[in-house]
Protein backbone atom coordinates (compact mmCIF):
# COMPACT_ATOMS: atom_id res chain seq x y z
CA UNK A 1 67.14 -1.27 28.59
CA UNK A 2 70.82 -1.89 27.99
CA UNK A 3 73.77 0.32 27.35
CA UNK A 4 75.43 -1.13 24.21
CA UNK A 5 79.66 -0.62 24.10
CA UNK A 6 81.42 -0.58 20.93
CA UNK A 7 84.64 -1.75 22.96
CA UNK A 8 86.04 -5.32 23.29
CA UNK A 9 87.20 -6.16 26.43
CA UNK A 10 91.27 -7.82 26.73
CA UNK A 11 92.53 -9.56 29.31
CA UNK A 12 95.86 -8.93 30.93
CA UNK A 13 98.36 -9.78 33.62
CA UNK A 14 101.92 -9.08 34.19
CA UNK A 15 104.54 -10.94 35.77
CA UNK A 16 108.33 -10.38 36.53
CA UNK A 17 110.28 -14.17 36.35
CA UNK A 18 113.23 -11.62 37.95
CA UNK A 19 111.37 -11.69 41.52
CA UNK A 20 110.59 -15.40 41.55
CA UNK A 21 112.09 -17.47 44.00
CA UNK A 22 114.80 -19.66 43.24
CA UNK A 23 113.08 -22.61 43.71
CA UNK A 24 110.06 -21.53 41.43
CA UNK A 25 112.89 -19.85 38.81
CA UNK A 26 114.26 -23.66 38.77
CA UNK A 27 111.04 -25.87 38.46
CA UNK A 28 109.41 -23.81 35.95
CA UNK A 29 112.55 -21.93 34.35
CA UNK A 30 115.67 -24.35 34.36
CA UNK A 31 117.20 -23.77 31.23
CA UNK A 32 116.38 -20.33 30.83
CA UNK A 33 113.72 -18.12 30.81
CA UNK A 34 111.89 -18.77 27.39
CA UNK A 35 108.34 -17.59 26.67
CA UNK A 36 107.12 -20.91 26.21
CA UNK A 37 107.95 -22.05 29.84
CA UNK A 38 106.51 -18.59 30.99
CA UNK A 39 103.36 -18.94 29.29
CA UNK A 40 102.96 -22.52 31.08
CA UNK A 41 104.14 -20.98 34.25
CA UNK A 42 101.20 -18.33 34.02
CA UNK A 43 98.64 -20.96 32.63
CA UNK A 44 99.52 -23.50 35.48
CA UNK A 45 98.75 -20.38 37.87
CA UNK A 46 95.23 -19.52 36.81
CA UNK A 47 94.32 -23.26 36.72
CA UNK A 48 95.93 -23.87 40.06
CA UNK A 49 94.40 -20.73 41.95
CA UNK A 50 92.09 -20.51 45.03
CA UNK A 51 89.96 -18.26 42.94
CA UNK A 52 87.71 -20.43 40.89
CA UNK A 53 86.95 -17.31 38.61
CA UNK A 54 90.43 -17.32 36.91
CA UNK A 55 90.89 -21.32 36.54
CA UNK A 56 89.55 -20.61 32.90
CA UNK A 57 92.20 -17.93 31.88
CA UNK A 58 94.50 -18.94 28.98
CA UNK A 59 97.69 -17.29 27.73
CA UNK A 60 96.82 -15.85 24.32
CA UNK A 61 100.21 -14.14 23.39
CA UNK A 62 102.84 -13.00 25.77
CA UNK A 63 105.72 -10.31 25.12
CA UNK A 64 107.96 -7.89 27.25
CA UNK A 65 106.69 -4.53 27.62
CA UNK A 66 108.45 -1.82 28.52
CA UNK A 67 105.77 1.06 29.28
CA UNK A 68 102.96 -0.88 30.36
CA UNK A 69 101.03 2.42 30.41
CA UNK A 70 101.39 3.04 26.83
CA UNK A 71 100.47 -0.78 25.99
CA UNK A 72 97.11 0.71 28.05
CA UNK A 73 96.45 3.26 25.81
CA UNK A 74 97.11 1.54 22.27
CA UNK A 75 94.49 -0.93 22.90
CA UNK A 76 91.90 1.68 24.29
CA UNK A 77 93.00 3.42 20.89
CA UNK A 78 92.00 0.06 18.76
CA UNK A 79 88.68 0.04 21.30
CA UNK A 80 89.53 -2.63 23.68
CA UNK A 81 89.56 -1.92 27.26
CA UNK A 82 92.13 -3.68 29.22
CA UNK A 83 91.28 -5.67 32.64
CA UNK A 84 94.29 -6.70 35.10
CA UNK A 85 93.25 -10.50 36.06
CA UNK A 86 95.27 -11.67 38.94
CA UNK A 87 95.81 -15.19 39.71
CA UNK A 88 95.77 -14.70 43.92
CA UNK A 89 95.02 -12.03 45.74
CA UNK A 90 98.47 -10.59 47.10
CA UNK A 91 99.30 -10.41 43.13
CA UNK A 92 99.93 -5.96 42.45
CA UNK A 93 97.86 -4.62 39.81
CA UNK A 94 100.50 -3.08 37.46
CA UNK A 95 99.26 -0.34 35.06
CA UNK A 96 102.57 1.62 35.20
CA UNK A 97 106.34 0.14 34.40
CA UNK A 98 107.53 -2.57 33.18
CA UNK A 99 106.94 -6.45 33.04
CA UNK A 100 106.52 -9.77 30.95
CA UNK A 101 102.87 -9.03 30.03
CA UNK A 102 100.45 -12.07 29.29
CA UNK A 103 97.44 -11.51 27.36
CA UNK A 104 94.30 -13.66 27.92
CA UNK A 105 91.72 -15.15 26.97
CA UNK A 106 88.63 -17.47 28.78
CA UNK A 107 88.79 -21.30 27.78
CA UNK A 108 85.02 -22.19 28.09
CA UNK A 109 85.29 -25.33 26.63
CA UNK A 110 84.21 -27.17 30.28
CA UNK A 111 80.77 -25.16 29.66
CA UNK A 112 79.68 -27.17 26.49
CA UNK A 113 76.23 -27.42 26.37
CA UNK A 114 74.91 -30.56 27.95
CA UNK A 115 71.74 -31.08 24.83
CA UNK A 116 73.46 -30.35 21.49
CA UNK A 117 70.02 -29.33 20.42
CA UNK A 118 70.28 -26.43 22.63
CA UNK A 119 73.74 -25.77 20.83
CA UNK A 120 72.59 -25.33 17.65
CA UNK A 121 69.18 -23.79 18.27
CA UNK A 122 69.15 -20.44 16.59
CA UNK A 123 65.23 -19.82 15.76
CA UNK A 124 62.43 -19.77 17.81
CA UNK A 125 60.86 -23.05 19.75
CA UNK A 126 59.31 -25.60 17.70
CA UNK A 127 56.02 -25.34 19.53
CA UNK A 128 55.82 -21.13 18.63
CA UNK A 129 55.87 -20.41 15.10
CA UNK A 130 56.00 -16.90 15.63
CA UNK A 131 58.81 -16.26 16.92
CA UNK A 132 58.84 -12.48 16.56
CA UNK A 133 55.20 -11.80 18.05
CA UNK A 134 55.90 -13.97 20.93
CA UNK A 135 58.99 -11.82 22.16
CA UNK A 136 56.49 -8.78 22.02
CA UNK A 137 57.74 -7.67 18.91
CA UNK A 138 60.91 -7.46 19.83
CA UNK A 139 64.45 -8.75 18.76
């Protein structure tokens, strides 16, 4: 039996370029601090980390937010539940305040199925014709 959700999950983390080091703020932020060098600065984190579960992460949009709390509660609103990821472990799970807030998604594209015909196989197998009897009559 399974429990079926009508919420989408979204993927978050939240950063603050103001407690970087100097020498990070300088590699990754030397003109400026500009979104576009803060979403590679986040990106080259996941893909970098210890944690081989995050290496897929991708920045989808990022944005300041000021009330991270309420940015909770808006997308539980629109049915999405949010999920801190956090690139290494000493990282603080922020639900509360403020921050430059990075949402995620997963960049599967290293799982690509190895037999195309697998890929695009969307009916039963060639060698069972009915399809619907031999799942016990069930979908």
């Amino acid at each position: 039996m399974c429990i079926e959700t009508k919420y989408e999950y979204i993927y978050y983390t939240i950063i603050n370029t103001s407690q970087l080091g100097p020498a990070t703020r300088e590699e990754w932020f030397n003109d400026g601090f500009t979104w576009n060098e803060a979403i590679n600065y986040v990106e080259h984190l996941f893909k970098t980390s210890q944690d081989k579960s995050v290496n897929n992460y991708r920045v989808d949009y990022a944005q300041w937010c000021d009330d991270i709390d309420s940015w909770i509660s808006t997308q539980e609103r629109h049915k999405s539940i949010p999920i801190f990821v956090q690139y290494q472990d000493n990282q603080p799970i922020k639900t509360m305040g403020e921050g430059e807030l990075f949402v995620l998604y997963e960049d599967n594209l290293d799982d690509e199925y190895e037999d195309e015909e697998d890929a695009y196989s969307t009916g039963p197998d060639e060698d069972n014709y009915d399809g619907l009897a031999s799942a016990d009559g069930r979908i």
